[in-house]
Structures are given as C-alpha cells and as structure tokens.
C-alpha atoms as a PDB file:
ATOM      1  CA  UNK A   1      87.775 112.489  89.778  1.00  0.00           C
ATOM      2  CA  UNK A   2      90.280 111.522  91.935  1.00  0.00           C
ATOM      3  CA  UNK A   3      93.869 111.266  90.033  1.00  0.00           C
ATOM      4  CA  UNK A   4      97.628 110.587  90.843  1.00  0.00           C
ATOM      5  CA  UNK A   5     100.607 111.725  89.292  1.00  0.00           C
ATOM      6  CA  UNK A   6     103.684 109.840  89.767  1.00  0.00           C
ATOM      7  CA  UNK A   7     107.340 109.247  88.178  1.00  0.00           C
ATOM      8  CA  UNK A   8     110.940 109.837  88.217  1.00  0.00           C
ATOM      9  CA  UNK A   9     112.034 113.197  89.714  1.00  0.00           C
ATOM     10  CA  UNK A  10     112.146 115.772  87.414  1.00  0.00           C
ATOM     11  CA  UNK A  11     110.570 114.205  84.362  1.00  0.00           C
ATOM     12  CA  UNK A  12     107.387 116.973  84.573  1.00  0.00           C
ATOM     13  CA  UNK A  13     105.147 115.618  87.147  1.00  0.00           C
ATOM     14  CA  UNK A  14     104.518 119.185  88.437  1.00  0.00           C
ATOM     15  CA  UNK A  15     104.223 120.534  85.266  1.00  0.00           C
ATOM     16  CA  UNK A  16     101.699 117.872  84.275  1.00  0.00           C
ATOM     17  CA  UNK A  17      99.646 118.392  87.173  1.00  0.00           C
ATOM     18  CA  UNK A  18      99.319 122.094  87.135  1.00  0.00           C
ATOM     19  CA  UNK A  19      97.745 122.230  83.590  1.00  0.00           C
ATOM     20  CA  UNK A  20      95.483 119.091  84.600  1.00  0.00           C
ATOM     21  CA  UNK A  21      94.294 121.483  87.948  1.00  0.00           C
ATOM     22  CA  UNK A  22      93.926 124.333  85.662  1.00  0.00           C
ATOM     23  CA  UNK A  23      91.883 122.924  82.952  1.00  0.00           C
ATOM     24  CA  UNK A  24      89.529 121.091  85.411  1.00  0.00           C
ATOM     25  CA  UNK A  25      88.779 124.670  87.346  1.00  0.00           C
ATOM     26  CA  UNK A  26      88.812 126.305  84.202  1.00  0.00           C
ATOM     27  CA  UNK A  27      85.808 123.724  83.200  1.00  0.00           C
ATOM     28  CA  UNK A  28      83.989 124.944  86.433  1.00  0.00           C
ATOM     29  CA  UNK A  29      85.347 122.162  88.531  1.00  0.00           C
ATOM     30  CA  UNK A  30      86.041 122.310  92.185  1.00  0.00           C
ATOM     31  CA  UNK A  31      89.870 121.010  92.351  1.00  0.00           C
ATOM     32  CA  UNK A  32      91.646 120.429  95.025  1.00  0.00           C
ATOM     33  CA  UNK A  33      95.505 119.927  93.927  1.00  0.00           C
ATOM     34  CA  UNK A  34      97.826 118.023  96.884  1.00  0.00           C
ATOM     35  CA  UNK A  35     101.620 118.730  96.840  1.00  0.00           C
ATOM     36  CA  UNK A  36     102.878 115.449  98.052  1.00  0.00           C
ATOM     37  CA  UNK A  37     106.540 115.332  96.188  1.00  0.00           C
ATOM     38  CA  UNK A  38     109.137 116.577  98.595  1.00  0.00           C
ATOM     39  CA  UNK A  39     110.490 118.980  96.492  1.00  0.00           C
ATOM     40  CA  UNK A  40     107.479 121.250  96.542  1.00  0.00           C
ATOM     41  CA  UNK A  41     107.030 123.021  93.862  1.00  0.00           C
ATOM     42  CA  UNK A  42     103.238 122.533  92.762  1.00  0.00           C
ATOM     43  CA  UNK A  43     102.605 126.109  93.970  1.00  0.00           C
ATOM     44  CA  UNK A  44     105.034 128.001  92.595  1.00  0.00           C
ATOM     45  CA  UNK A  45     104.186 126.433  89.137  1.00  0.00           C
ATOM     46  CA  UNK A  46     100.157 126.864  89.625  1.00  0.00           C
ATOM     47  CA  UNK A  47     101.259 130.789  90.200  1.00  0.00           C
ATOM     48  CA  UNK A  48     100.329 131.110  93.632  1.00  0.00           C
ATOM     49  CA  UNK A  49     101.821 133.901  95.269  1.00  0.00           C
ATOM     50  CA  UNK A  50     104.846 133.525  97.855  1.00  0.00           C
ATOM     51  CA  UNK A  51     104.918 130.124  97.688  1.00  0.00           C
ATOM     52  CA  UNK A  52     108.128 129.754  99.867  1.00  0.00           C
ATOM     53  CA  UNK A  53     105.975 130.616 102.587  1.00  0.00           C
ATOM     54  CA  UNK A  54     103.256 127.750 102.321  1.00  0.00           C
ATOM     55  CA  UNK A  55     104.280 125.437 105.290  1.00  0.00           C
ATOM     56  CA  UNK A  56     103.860 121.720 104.758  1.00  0.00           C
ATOM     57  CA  UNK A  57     101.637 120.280 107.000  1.00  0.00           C
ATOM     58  CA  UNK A  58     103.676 117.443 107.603  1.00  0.00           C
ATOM     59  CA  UNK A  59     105.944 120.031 109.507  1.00  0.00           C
ATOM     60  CA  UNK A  60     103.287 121.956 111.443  1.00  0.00           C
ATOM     61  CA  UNK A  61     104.746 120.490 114.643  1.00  0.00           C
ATOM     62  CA  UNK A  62     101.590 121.800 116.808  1.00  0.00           C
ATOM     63  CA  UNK A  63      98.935 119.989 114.653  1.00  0.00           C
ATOM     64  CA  UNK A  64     101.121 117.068 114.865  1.00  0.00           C
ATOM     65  CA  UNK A  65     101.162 117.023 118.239  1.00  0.00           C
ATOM     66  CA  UNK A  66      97.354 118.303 119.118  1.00  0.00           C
ATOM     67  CA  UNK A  67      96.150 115.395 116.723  1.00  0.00           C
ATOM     68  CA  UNK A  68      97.945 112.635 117.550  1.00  0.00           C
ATOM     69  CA  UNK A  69      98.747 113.182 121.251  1.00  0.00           C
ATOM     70  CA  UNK A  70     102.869 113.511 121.013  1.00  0.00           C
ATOM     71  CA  UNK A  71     104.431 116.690 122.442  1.00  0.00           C
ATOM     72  CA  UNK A  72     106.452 119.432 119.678  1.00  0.00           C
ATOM     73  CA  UNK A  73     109.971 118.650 121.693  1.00  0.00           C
ATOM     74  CA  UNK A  74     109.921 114.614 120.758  1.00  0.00           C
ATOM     75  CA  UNK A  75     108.236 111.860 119.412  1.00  0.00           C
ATOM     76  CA  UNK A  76     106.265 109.937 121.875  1.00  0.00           C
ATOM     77  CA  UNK A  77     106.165 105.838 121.803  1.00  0.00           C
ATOM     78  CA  UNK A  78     102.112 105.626 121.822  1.00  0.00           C
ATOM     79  CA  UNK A  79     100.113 108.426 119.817  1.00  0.00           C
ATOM     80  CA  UNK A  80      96.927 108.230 117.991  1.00  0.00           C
ATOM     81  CA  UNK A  81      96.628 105.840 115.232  1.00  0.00           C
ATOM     82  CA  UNK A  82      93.222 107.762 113.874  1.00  0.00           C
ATOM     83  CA  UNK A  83      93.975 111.489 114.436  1.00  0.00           C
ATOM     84  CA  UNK A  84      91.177 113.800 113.866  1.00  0.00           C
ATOM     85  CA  UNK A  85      91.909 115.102 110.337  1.00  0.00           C
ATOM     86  CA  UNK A  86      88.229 116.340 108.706  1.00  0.00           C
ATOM     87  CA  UNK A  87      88.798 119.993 109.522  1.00  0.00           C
ATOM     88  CA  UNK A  88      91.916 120.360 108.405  1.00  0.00           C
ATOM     89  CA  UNK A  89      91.290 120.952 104.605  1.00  0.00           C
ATOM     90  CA  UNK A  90      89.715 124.016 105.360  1.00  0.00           C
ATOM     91  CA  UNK A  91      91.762 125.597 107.818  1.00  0.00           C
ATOM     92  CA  UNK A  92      94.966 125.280 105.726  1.00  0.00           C
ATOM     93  CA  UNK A  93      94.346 124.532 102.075  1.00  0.00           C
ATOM     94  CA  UNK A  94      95.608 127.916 100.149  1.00  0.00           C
ATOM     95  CA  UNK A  95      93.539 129.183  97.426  1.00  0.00           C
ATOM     96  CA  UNK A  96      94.819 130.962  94.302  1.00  0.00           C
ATOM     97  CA  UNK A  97      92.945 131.085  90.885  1.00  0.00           C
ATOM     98  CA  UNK A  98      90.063 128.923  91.408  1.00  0.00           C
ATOM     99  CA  UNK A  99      92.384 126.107  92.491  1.00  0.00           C
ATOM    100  CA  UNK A 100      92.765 124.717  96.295  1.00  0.00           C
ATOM    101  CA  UNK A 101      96.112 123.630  97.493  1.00  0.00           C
ATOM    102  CA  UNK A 102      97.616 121.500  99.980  1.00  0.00           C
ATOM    103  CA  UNK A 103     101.477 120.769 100.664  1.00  0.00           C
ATOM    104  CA  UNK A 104     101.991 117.283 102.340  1.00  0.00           C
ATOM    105  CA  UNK A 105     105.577 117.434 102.543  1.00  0.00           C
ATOM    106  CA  UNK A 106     107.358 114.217 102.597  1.00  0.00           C
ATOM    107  CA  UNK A 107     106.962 110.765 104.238  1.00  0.00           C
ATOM    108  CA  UNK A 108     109.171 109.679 106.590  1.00  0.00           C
ATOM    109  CA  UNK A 109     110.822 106.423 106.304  1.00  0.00           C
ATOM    110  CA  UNK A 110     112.689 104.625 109.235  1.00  0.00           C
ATOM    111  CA  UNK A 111     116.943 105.164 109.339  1.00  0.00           C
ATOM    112  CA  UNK A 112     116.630 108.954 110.243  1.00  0.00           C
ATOM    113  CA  UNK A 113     114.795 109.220 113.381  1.00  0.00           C
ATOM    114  CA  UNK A 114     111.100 108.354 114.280  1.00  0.00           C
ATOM    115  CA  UNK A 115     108.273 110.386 112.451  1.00  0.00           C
ATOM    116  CA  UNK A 116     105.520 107.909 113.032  1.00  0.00           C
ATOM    117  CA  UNK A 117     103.217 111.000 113.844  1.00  0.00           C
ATOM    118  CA  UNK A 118     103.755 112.871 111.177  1.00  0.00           C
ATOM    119  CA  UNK A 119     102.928 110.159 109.015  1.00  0.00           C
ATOM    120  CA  UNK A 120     100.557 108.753 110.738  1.00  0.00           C
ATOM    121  CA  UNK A 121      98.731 112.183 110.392  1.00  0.00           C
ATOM    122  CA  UNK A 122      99.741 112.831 106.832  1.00  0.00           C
ATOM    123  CA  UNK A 123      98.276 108.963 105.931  1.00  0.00           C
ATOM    124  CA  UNK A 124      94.688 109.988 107.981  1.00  0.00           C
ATOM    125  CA  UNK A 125      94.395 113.027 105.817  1.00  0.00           C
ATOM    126  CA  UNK A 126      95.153 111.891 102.864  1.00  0.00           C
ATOM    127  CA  UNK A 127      92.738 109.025 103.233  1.00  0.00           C
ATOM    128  CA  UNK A 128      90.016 111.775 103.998  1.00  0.00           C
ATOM    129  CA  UNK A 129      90.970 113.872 101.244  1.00  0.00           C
ATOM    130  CA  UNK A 130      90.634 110.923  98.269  1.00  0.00           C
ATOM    131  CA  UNK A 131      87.814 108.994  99.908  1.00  0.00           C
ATOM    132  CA  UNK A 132      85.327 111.663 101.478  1.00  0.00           C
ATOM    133  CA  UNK A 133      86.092 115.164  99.664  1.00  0.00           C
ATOM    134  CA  UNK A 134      83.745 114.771  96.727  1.00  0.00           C
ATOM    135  CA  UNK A 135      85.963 117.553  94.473  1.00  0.00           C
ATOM    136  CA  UNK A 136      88.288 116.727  91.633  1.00  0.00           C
ATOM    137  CA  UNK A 137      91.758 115.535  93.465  1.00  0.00           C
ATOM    138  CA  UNK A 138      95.038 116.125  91.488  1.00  0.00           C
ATOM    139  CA  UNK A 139      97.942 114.468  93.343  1.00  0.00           C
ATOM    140  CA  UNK A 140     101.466 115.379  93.042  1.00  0.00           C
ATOM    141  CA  UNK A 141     103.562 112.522  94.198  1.00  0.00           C
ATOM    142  CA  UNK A 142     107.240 111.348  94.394  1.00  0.00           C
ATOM    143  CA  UNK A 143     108.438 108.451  92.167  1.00  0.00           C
ATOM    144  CA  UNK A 144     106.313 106.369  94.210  1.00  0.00           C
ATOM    145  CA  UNK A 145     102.887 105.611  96.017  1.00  0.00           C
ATOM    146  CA  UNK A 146     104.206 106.556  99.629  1.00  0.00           C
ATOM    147  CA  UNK A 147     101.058 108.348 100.503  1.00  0.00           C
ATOM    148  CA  UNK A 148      98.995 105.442  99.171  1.00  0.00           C
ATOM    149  CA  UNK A 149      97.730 102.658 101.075  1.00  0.00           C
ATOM    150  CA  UNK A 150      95.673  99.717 100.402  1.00  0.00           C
ATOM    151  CA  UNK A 151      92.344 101.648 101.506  1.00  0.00           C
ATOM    152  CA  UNK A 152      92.655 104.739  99.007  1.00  0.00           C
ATOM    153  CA  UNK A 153      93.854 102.520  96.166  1.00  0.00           C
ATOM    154  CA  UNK A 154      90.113 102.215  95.629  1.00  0.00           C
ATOM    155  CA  UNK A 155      89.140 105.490  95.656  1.00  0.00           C
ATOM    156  CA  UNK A 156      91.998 106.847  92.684  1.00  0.00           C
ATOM    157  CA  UNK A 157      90.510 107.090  89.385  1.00  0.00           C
ATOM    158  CA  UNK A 158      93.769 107.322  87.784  1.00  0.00           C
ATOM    159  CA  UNK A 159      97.574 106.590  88.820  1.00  0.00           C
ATOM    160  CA  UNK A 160      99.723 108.630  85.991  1.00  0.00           C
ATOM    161  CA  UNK A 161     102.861 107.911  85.299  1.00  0.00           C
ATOM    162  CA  UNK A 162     104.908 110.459  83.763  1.00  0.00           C
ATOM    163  CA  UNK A 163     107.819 109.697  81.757  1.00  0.00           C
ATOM    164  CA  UNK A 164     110.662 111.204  79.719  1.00  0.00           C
ATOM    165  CA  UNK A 165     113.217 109.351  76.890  1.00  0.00           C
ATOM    166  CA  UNK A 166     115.652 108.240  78.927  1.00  0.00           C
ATOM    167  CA  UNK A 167     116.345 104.398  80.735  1.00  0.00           C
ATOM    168  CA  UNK A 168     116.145 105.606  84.295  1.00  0.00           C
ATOM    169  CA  UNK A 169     112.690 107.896  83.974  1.00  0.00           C
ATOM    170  CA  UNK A 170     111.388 104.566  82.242  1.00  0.00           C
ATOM    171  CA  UNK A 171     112.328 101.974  84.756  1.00  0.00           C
ATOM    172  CA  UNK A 172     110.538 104.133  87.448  1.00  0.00           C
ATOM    173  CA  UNK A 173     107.389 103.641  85.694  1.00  0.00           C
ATOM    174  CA  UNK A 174     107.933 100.010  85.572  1.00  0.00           C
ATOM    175  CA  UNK A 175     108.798  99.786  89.859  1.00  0.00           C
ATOM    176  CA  UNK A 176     105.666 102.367  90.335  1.00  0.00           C
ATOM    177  CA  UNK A 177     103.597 100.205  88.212  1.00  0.00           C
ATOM    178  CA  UNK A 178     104.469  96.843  90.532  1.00  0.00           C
ATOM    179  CA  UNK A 179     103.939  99.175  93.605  1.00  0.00           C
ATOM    180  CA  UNK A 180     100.492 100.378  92.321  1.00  0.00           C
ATOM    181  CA  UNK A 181      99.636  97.103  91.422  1.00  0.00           C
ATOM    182  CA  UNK A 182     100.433  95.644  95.621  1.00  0.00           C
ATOM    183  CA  UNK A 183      98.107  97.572  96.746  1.00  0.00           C
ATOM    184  CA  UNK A 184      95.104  96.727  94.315  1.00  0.00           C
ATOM    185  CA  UNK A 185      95.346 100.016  92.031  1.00  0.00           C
ATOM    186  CA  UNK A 186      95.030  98.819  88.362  1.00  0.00           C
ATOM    187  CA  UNK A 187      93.681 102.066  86.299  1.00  0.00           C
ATOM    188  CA  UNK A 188      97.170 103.377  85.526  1.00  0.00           C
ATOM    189  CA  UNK A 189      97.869 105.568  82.369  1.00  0.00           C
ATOM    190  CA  UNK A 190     101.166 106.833  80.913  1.00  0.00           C
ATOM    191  CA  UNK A 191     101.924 110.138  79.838  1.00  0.00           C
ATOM    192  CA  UNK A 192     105.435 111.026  77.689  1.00  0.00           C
ATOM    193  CA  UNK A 193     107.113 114.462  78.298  1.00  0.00           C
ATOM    194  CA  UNK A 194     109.984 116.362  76.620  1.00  0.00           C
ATOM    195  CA  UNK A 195     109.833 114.364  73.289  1.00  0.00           C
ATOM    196  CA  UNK A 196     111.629 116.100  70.602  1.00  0.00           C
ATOM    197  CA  UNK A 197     111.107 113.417  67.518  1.00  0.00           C
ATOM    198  CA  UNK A 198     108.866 110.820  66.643  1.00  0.00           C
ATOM    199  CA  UNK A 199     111.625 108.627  67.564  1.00  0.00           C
ATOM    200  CA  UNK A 200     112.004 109.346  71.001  1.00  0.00           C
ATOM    201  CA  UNK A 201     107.937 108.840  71.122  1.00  0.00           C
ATOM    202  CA  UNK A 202     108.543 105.401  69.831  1.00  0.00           C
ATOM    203  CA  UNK A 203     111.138 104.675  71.992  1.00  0.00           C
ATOM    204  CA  UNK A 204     109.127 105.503  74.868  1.00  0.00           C
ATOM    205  CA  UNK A 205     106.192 103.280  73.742  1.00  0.00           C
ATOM    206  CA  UNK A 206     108.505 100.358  72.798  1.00  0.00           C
ATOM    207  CA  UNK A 207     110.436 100.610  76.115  1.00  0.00           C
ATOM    208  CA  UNK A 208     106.796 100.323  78.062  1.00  0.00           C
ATOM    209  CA  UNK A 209     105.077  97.383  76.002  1.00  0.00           C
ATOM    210  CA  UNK A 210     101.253  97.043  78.138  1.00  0.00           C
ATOM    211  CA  UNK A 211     101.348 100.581  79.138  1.00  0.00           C
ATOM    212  CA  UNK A 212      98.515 102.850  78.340  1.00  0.00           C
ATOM    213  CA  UNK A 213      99.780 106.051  76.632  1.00  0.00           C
ATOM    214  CA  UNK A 214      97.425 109.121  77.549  1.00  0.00           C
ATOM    215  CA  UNK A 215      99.651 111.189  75.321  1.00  0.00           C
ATOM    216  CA  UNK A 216     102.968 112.905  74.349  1.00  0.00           C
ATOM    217  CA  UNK A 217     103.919 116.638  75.596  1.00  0.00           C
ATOM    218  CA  UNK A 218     106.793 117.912  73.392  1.00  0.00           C
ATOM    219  CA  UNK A 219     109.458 120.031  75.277  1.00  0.00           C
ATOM    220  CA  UNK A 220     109.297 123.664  74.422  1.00  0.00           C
ATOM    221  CA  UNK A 221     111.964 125.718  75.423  1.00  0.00           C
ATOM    222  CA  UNK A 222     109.267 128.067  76.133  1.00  0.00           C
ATOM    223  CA  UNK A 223     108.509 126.672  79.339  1.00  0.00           C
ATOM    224  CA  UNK A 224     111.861 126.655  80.429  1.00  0.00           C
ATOM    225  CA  UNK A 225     112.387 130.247  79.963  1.00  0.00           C
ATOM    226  CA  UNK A 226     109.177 131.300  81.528  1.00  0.00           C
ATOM    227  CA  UNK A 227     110.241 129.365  84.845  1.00  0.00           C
ATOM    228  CA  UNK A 228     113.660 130.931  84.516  1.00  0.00           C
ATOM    229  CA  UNK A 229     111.945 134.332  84.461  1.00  0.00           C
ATOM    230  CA  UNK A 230     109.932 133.309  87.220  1.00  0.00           C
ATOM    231  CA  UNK A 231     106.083 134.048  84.931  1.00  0.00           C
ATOM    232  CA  UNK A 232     103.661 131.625  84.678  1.00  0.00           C
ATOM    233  CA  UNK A 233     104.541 128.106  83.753  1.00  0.00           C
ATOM    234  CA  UNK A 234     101.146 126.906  82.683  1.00  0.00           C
ATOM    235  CA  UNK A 235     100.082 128.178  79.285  1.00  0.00           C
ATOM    236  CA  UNK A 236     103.423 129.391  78.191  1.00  0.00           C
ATOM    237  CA  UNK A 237     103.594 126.734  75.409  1.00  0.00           C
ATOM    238  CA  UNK A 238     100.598 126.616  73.347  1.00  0.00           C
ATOM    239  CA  UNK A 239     101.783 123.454  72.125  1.00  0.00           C
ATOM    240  CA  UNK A 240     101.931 121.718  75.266  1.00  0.00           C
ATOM    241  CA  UNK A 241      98.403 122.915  75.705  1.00  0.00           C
ATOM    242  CA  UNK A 242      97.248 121.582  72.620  1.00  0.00           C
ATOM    243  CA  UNK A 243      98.246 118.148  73.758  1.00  0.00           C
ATOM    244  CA  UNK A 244      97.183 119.014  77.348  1.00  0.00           C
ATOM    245  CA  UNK A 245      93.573 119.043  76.106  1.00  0.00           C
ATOM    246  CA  UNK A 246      93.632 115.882  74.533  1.00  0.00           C
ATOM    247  CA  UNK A 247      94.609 114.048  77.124  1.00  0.00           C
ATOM    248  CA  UNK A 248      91.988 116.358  79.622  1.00  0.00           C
ATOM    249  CA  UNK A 249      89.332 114.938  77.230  1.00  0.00           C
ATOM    250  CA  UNK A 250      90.211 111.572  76.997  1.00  0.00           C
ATOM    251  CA  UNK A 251      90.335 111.514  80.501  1.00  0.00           C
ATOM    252  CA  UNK A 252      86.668 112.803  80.921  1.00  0.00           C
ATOM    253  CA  UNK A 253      85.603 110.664  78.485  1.00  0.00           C
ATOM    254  CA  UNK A 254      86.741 107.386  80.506  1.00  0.00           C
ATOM    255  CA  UNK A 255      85.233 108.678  82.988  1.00  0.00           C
ATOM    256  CA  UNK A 256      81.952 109.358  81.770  1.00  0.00           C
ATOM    257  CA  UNK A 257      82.142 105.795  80.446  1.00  0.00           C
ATOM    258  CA  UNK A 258      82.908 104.170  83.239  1.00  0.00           C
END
C-alpha cells in the first residue's frame, strides 16, 4: 500500500502516520515511512535515535549536484530533468524499529531563489519511491500535494486528510481535496484528531458533507506529556490505539477488496 497523509499544520499528521508505520511493521510489513512536511518531525516521533542529525536529502548539496549536473556553489540554468535516483533509497534511508525512513525536506517554490534541482531531484525520487518500491509507503506531507504530480497520483492508494475541530484545519481539507482531485487522485479518506465530545465529532462530519471519515482519534493529554518528556509518542495513549486499529483494519480491508 502506498498512502498519503496530508492537512493543516499541526492538526496530527505526524502523529497519525507514525502509528500507521508502526502497526503495518508490527503486522510483518516492509514500510518505508517518507518525511516530506518541512517541519520534520516523523523521526523523532517514530523514536529514532538523534533525529536532529538525519539530513534531508533535499539539502545534500553533493547529491544534488552529482545527479542533476549543477555545481554545490550555485544553481546552474540547464541540469538534468531525469536524475538518476534508484540507488538512493538504500544508501540513505535510516532504519530504526523495523521501520525505514526518509526525510525529503521541503519543496521549493519560486520568490526565494532558484531550487529547480533540488526539486527536480526530490520529484524523480519520489516518483521511484511510490511507483517502483513494492513496500508499504506512508507519506508525511505538508497541507498540500507538493510532492505529487500527475504520474504518482496513480500509484497512491490513499490521500488522508487529517483534521481537527476548528474552521481553518477544515478548510485545508477542502483546498487539498480540489488539489488531489487536479491531478486525477480520487481515493481520499478523512481522519478527525483531538476530539473531546461527540459534538466536536459531529461538527467535523457536518463541516465536510462527501468526505469519507476513516475515524476519530480523541486527544489524550497523554500524548502530550510523553512528547514533552521527550519518550515515545506512539503507544502512549491506549485510547488512541484503540481507534488506531480500526482505522488500520478498515484500511486493509479496502484494500483486500479492491
């Protein structure tokens, strides 16, 4: 399975994709889990150790250069549009736990400079990573699709959206939806975080009329304290857990039926 996690920044994406990495290795899954959200923090939560020292590979300025022809000092006008990307996984994925990670880092857009080779090179491994690794994908994006195109829409099983009770976290899900949908990627799911009533649940559901709920995850201060105290994130509330494994099961189950 090949799955993306999207929504508003700092609604639980992270959090959401850690326990979805962990239950698929736990299941005796091969899972690869991509950091693409600039503020990377996908290790860190998955318990991997130093993760302030994982370098994204959008800033590894000598594999930028070596694969797409530009020098380290500047950005050249011509580079390679199809940069040799299939040995990169290996070389510098970390691994921690049973789970394989990779940090992105972010994609540049135009107004501060010109990083057309970094993404150029991010976009080439990305595409190898979702359309030739045959290993369960969880992507960590942004509150968009940047490191989507057109020719890996096909190859997501999933786009999740994850949302909280509040305006802003649910009119993200409504602009990543329309994005999603430009570039041909239909199977899109919701998933509501940090509930405390059946109220807030309701207002979620109302406020996102066509969605597809996956499930609620109820905030538990639990988590927060356990990421204050720096300990592991994922586990620390059995009742997001609980809920976790509902939606883990529905989402096997689609898939299985598909």
């Amino acid at each position: 399975m090949k799955i993306a996690v999207s929504g508003k920044g700092g609604v639980g994406k992270t959090l959401f994709s850690s326990h979805l990495a962990r239950m698929f290795a736990d299941s005796g899954y091969s899972v690869l889990a991509i950091d693409a959200d600039p503020n990377s923090t996908l290790a860190a939560t998955l318990g991997f150790p130093h993760p302030e020292k994982i370098i994204p590979v959008s800033e590894m300025k000598d594999i930028v250069a070596e694969r797409t022809g530009t020098t380290k000092e500047k950005t050249e006008v011509y580079f390679k549009l199809n940069p040799k990307v299939e040995d990169l996984p290996e070389k510098y994925w970390q691994q921690h736990n049973g789970i394989k990670l990779m940090v992105m880092g972010k994609v540049k857009m135009g107004g501060g400079g010109c990083y057309c080779a970094e993404n150029v090179l991010l976009k080439a491994l990305v595409n190898h990573l979702l359309l030739q690794r045959n290993e369960v994908i969880i992507m960590d994006m942004e509150a968009g699709i940047e490191h989507l195109s057109r020719g890996t829409a096909g190859a997501v099983d999933k786009l999740i959206i994850v949302v909280e009770p509040g305006r802003r976290s649910l009119e993200t899900a409504d602009t990543v939806k329309r994005l999603a949908g430009d570039i041909g990627l239909k199977n899109i799911g919701v998933v509501g975080n940090k509930f405390h009533s059946q109220a807030e649940k309701d207002f979620m559901k109302a406020a996102l009329p066509g969605f597809d709920f996956l499930g609620f995850l109820p905030y538990d201060q639990a988590i927060v304290d356990a990421d204050l105290a720096g300990s592991q994130v994922v586990g620390s509330s059995p009742a997001v857990s609980r809920e976790m494994k509902i939606i883990f099961d529905k989402l096997l189950a689609a898939q299985k039926a598909a």
